[in-house]
N, C-alpha and C. Protein backbone atom coordinates (compact mmCIF):
# COMPACT_ATOMS: atom_id res chain seq x y z
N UNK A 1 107.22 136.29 178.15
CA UNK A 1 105.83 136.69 178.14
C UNK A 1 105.11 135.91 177.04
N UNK A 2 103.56 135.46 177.70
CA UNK A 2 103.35 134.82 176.60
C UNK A 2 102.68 135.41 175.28
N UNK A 3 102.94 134.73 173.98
CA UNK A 3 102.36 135.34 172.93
C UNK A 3 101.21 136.02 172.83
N UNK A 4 99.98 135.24 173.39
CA UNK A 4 98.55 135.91 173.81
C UNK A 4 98.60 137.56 174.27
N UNK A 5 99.52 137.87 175.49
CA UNK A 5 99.44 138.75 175.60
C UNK A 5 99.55 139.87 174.55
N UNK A 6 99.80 139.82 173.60
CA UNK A 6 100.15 140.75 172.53
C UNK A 6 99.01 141.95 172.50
N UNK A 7 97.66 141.93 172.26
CA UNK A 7 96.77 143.06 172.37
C UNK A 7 97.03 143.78 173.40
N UNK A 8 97.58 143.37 174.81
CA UNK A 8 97.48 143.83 175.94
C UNK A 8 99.01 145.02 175.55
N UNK A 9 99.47 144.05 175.49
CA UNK A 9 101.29 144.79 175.15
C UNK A 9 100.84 145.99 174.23
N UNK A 10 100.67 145.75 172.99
CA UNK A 10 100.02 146.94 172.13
C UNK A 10 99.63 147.88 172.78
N UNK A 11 98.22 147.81 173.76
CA UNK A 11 97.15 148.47 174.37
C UNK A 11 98.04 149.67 175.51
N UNK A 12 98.62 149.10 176.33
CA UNK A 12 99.54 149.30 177.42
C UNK A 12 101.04 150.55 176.58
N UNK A 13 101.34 149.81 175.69
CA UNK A 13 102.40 150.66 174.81
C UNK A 13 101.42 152.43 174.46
N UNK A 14 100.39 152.09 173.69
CA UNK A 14 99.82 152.92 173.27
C UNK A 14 99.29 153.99 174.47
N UNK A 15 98.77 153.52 175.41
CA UNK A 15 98.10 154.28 176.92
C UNK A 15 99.18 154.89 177.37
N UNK A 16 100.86 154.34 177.43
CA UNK A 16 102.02 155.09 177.92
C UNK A 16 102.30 156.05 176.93
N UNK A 17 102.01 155.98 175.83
CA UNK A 17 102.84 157.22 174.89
C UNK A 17 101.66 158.47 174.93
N UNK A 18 100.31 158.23 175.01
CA UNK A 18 99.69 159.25 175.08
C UNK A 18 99.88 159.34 176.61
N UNK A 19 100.18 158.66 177.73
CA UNK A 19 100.48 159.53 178.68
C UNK A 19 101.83 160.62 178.75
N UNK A 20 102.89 159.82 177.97
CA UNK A 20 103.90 160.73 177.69
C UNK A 20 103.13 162.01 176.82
N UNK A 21 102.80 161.77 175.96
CA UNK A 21 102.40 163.02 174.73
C UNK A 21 101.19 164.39 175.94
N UNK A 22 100.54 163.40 176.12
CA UNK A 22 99.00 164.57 176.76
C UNK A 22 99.33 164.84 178.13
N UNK A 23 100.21 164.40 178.96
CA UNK A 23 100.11 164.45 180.34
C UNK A 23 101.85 164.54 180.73
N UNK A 24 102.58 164.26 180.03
CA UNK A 24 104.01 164.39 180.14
C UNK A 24 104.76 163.48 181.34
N UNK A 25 103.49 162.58 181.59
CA UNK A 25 103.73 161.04 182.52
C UNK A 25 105.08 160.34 181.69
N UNK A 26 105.92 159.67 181.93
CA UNK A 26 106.93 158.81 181.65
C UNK A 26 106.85 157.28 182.59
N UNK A 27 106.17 156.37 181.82
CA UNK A 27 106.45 155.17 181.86
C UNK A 27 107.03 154.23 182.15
N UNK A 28 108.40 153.18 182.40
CA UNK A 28 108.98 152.38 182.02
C UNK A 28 108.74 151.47 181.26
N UNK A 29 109.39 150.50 180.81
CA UNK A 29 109.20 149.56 179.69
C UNK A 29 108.81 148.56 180.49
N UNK A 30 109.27 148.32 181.47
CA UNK A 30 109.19 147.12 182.48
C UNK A 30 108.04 147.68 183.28
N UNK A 31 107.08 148.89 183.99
CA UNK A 31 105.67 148.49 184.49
C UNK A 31 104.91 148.38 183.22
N UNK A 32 104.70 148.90 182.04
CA UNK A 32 104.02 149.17 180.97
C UNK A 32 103.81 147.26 180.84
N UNK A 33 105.11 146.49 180.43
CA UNK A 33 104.98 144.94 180.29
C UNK A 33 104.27 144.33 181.41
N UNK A 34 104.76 144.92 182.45
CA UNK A 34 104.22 144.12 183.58
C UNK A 34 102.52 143.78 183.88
N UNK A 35 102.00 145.38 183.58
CA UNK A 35 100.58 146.10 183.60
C UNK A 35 99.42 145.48 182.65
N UNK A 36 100.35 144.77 181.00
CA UNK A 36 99.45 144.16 180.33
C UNK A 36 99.71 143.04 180.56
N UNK A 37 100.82 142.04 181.01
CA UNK A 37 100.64 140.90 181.58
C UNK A 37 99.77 140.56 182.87
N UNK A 38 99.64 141.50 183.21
CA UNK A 38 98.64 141.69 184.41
C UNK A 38 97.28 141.29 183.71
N UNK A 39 96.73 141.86 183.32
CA UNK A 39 95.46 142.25 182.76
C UNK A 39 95.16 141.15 181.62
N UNK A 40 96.33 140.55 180.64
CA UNK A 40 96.03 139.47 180.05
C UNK A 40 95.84 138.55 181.00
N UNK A 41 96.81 138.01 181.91
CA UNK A 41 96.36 137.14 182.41
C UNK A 41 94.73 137.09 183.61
N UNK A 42 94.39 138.37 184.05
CA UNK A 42 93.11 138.37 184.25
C UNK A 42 92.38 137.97 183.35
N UNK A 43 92.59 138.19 182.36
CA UNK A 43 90.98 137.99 181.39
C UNK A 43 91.38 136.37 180.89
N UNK A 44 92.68 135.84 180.72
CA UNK A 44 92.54 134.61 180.43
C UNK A 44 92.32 133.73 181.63
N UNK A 45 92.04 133.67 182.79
CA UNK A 45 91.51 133.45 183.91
C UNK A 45 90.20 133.67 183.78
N UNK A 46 89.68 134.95 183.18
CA UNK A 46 88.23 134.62 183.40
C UNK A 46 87.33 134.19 181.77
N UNK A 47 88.12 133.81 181.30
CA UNK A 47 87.64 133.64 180.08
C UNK A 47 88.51 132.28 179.53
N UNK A 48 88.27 131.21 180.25
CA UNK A 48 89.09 130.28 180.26
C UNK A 48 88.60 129.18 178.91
N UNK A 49 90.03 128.98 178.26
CA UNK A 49 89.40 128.56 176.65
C UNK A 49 88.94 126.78 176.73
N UNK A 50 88.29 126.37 175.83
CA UNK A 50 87.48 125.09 176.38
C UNK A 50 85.97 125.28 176.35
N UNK A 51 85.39 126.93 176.73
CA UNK A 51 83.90 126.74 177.18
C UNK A 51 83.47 127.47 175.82
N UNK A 52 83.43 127.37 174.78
CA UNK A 52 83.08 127.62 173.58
C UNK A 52 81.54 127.63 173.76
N UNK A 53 80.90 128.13 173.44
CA UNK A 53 78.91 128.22 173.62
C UNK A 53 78.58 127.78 174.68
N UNK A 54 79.35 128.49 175.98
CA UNK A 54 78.33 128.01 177.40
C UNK A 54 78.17 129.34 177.92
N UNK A 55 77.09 129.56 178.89
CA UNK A 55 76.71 130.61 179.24
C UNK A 55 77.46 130.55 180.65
N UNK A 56 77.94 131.64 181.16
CA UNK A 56 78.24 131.79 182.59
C UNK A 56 77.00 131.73 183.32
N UNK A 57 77.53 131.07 184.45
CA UNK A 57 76.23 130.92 185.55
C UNK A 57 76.80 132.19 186.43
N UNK A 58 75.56 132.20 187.36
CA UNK A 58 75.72 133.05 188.53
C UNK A 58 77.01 132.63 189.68
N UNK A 59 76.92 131.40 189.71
CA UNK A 59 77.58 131.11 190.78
C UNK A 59 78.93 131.05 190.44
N UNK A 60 79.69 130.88 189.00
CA UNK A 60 80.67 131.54 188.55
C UNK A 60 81.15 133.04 188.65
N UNK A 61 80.21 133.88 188.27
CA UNK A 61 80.16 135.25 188.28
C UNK A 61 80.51 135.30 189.88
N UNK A 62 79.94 134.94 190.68
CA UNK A 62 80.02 134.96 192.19
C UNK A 62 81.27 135.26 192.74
N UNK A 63 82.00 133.94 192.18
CA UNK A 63 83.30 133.56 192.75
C UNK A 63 84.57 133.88 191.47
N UNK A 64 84.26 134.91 190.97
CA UNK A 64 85.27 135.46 190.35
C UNK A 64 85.75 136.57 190.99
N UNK A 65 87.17 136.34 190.78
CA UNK A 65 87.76 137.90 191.38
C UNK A 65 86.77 139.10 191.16
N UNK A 66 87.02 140.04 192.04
CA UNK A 66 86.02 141.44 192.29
C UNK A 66 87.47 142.35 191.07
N UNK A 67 86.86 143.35 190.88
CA UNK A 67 87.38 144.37 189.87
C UNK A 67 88.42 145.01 191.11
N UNK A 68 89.82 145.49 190.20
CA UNK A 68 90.93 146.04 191.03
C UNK A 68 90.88 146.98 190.48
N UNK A 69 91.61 147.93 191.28
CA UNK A 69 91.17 149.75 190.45
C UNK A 69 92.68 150.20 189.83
N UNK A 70 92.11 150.19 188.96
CA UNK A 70 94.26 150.51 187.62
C UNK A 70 95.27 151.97 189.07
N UNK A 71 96.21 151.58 188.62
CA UNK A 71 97.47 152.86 189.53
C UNK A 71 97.03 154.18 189.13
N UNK A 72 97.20 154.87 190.27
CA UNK A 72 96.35 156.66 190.49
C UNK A 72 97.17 156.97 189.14
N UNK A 73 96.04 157.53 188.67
CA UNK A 73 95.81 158.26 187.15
C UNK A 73 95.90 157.78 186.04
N UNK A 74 95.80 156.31 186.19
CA UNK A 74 95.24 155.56 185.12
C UNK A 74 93.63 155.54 185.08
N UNK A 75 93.10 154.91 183.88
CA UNK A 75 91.88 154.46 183.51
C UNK A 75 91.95 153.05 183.33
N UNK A 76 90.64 151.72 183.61
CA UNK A 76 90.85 150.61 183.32
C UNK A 76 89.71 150.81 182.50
N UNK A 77 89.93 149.88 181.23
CA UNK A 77 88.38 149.39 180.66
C UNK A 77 88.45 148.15 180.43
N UNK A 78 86.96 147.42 181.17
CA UNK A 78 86.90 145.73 181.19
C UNK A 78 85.92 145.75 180.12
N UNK A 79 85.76 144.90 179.22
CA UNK A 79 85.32 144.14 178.38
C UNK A 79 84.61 142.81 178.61
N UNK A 80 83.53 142.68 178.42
CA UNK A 80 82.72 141.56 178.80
C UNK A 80 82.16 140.87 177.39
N UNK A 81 82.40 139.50 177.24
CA UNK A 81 81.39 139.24 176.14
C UNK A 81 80.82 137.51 176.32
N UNK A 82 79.56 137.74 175.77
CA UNK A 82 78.55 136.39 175.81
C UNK A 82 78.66 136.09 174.02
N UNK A 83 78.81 134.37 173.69
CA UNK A 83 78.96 134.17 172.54
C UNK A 83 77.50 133.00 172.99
N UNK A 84 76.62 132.57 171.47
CA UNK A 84 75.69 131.35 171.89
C UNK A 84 76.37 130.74 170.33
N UNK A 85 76.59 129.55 170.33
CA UNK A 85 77.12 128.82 169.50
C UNK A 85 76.31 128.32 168.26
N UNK A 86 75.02 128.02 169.08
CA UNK A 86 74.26 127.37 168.01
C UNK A 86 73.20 128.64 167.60
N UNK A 87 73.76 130.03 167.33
CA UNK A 87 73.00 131.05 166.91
C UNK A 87 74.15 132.17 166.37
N UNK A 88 74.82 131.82 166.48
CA UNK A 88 75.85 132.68 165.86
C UNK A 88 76.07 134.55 165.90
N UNK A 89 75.29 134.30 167.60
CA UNK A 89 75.52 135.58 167.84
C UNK A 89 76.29 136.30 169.31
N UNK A 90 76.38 137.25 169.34
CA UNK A 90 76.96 137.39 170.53
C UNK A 90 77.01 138.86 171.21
N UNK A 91 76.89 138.87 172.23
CA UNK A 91 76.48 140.28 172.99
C UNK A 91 78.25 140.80 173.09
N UNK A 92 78.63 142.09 173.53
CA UNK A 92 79.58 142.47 173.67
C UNK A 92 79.28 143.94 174.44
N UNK A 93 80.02 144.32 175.73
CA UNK A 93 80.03 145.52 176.30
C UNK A 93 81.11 145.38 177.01
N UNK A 94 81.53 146.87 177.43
CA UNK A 94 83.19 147.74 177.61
C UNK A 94 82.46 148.61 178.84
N UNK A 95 82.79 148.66 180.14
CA UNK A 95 83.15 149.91 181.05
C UNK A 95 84.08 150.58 181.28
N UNK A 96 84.71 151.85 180.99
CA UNK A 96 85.86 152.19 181.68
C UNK A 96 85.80 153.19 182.62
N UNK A 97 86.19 153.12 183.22
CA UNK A 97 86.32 153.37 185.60
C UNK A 97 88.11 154.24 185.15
N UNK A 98 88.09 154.75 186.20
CA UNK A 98 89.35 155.73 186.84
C UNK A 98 89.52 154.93 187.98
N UNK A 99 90.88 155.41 188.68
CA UNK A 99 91.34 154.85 189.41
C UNK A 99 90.56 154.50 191.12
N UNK A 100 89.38 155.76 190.96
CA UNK A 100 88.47 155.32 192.35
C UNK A 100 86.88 154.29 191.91
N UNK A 101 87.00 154.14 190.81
CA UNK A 101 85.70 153.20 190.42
C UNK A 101 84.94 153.83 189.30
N UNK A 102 84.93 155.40 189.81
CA UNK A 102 83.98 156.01 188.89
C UNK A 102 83.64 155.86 187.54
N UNK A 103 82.50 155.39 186.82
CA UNK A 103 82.03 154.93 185.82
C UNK A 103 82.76 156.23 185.04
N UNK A 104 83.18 156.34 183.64
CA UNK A 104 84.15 157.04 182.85
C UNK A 104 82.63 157.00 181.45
N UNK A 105 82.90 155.83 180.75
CA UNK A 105 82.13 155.63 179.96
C UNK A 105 81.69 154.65 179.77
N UNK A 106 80.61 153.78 179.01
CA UNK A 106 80.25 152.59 178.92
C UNK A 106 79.30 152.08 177.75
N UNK A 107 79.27 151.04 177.05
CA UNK A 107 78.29 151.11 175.81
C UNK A 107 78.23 149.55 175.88
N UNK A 108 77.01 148.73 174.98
CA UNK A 108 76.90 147.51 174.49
C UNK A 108 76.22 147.55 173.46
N UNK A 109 76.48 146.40 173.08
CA UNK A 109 76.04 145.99 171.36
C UNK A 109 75.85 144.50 171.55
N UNK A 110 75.56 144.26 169.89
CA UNK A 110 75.35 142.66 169.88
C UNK A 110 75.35 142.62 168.33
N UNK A 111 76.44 141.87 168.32
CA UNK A 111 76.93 141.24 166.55
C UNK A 111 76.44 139.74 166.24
N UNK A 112 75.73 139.71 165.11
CA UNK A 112 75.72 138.32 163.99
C UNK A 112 76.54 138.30 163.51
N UNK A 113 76.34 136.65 162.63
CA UNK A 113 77.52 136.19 161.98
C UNK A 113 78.63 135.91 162.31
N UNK A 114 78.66 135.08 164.04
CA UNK A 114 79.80 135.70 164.46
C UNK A 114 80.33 134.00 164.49
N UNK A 115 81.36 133.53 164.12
CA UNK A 115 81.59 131.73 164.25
C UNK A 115 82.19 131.42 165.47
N UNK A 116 83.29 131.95 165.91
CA UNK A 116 83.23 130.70 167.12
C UNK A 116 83.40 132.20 168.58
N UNK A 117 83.85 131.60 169.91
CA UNK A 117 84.42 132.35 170.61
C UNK A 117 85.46 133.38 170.64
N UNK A 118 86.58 132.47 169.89
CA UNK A 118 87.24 133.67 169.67
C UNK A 118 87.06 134.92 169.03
N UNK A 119 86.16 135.08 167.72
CA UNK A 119 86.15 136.26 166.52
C UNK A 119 85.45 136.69 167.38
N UNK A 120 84.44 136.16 168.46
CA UNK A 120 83.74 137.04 169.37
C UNK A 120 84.26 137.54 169.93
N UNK A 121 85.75 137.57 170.99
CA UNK A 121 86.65 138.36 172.15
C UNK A 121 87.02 138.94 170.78
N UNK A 122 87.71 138.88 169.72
CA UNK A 122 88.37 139.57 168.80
C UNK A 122 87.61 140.77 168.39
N UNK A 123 86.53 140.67 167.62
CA UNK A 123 85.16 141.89 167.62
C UNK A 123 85.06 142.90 168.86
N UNK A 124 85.01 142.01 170.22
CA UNK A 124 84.89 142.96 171.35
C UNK A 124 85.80 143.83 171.77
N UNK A 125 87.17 143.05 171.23
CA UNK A 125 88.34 144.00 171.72
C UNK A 125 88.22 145.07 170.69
N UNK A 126 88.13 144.97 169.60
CA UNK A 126 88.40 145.71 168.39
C UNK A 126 87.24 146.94 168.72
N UNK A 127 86.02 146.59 168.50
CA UNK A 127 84.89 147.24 169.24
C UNK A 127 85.12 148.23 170.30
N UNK A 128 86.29 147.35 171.07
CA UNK A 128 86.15 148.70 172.64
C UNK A 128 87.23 149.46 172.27
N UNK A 129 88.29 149.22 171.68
CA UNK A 129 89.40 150.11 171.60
C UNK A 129 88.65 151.34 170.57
């Protein structure tokens, strides 16, 4: 697995133990890995490194995979973020949906001071968790 995935692994670890603790769900080690390799590699697919201060167009947005709905009685939350390079700022917002779509919760913001793309996905993740 690759290193990147690591927030996901964390994220995924943490979502199985409170399902063990609050819901008395039991996990494996092997879907739990599988579930954030899943999901890392979605977002590094759509957040493909190289485009440092470009704005997504529409016709990108278009032809990106459509949203998949997480396994009955999970929750997913996607994370979206816009960085502008030569302003050093950047928008950031989180939805999280249940397993039939239904909007759960949702918020956005927008941070200065922010230097490149990455501290921007880094802020957003940190932000949504």
């Amino acid at each position: 697995m690759n290193v990147k995935a690591f927030p996901w692994i964390i994220w995924y670890l943490w979502k199985s133990g409170n399902g063990l603790i609050f819901e008395r769900r039991h996990y494996s080690s092997v879907s739990v890995l599988l579930k954030a390799k899943e999901e890392a590699n979605v977002w590094f697919e759509l957040n493909v490194l190289g485009n440092e201060g470009t704005q997504t167009s529409l016709t990108t947005l278009q032809n990106s995979p459509s949203w998949t709905r997480p396994p009955s009685g999970y929750l997913k939350c996607n994370i979206g973020v816009s960085w502008i390079n030569n302003q050093d700022l950047c928008g950031v917002g989180w939805i999280l949906r249940d397993d039939k779509g239904t909007t759960i919760l949702h918020s956005r913001r927008a941070f200065s001071n922010v230097e490149s793309q990455n501290a921007a996905e880094l802020m957003a993740m940190q932000w949504a968790v």
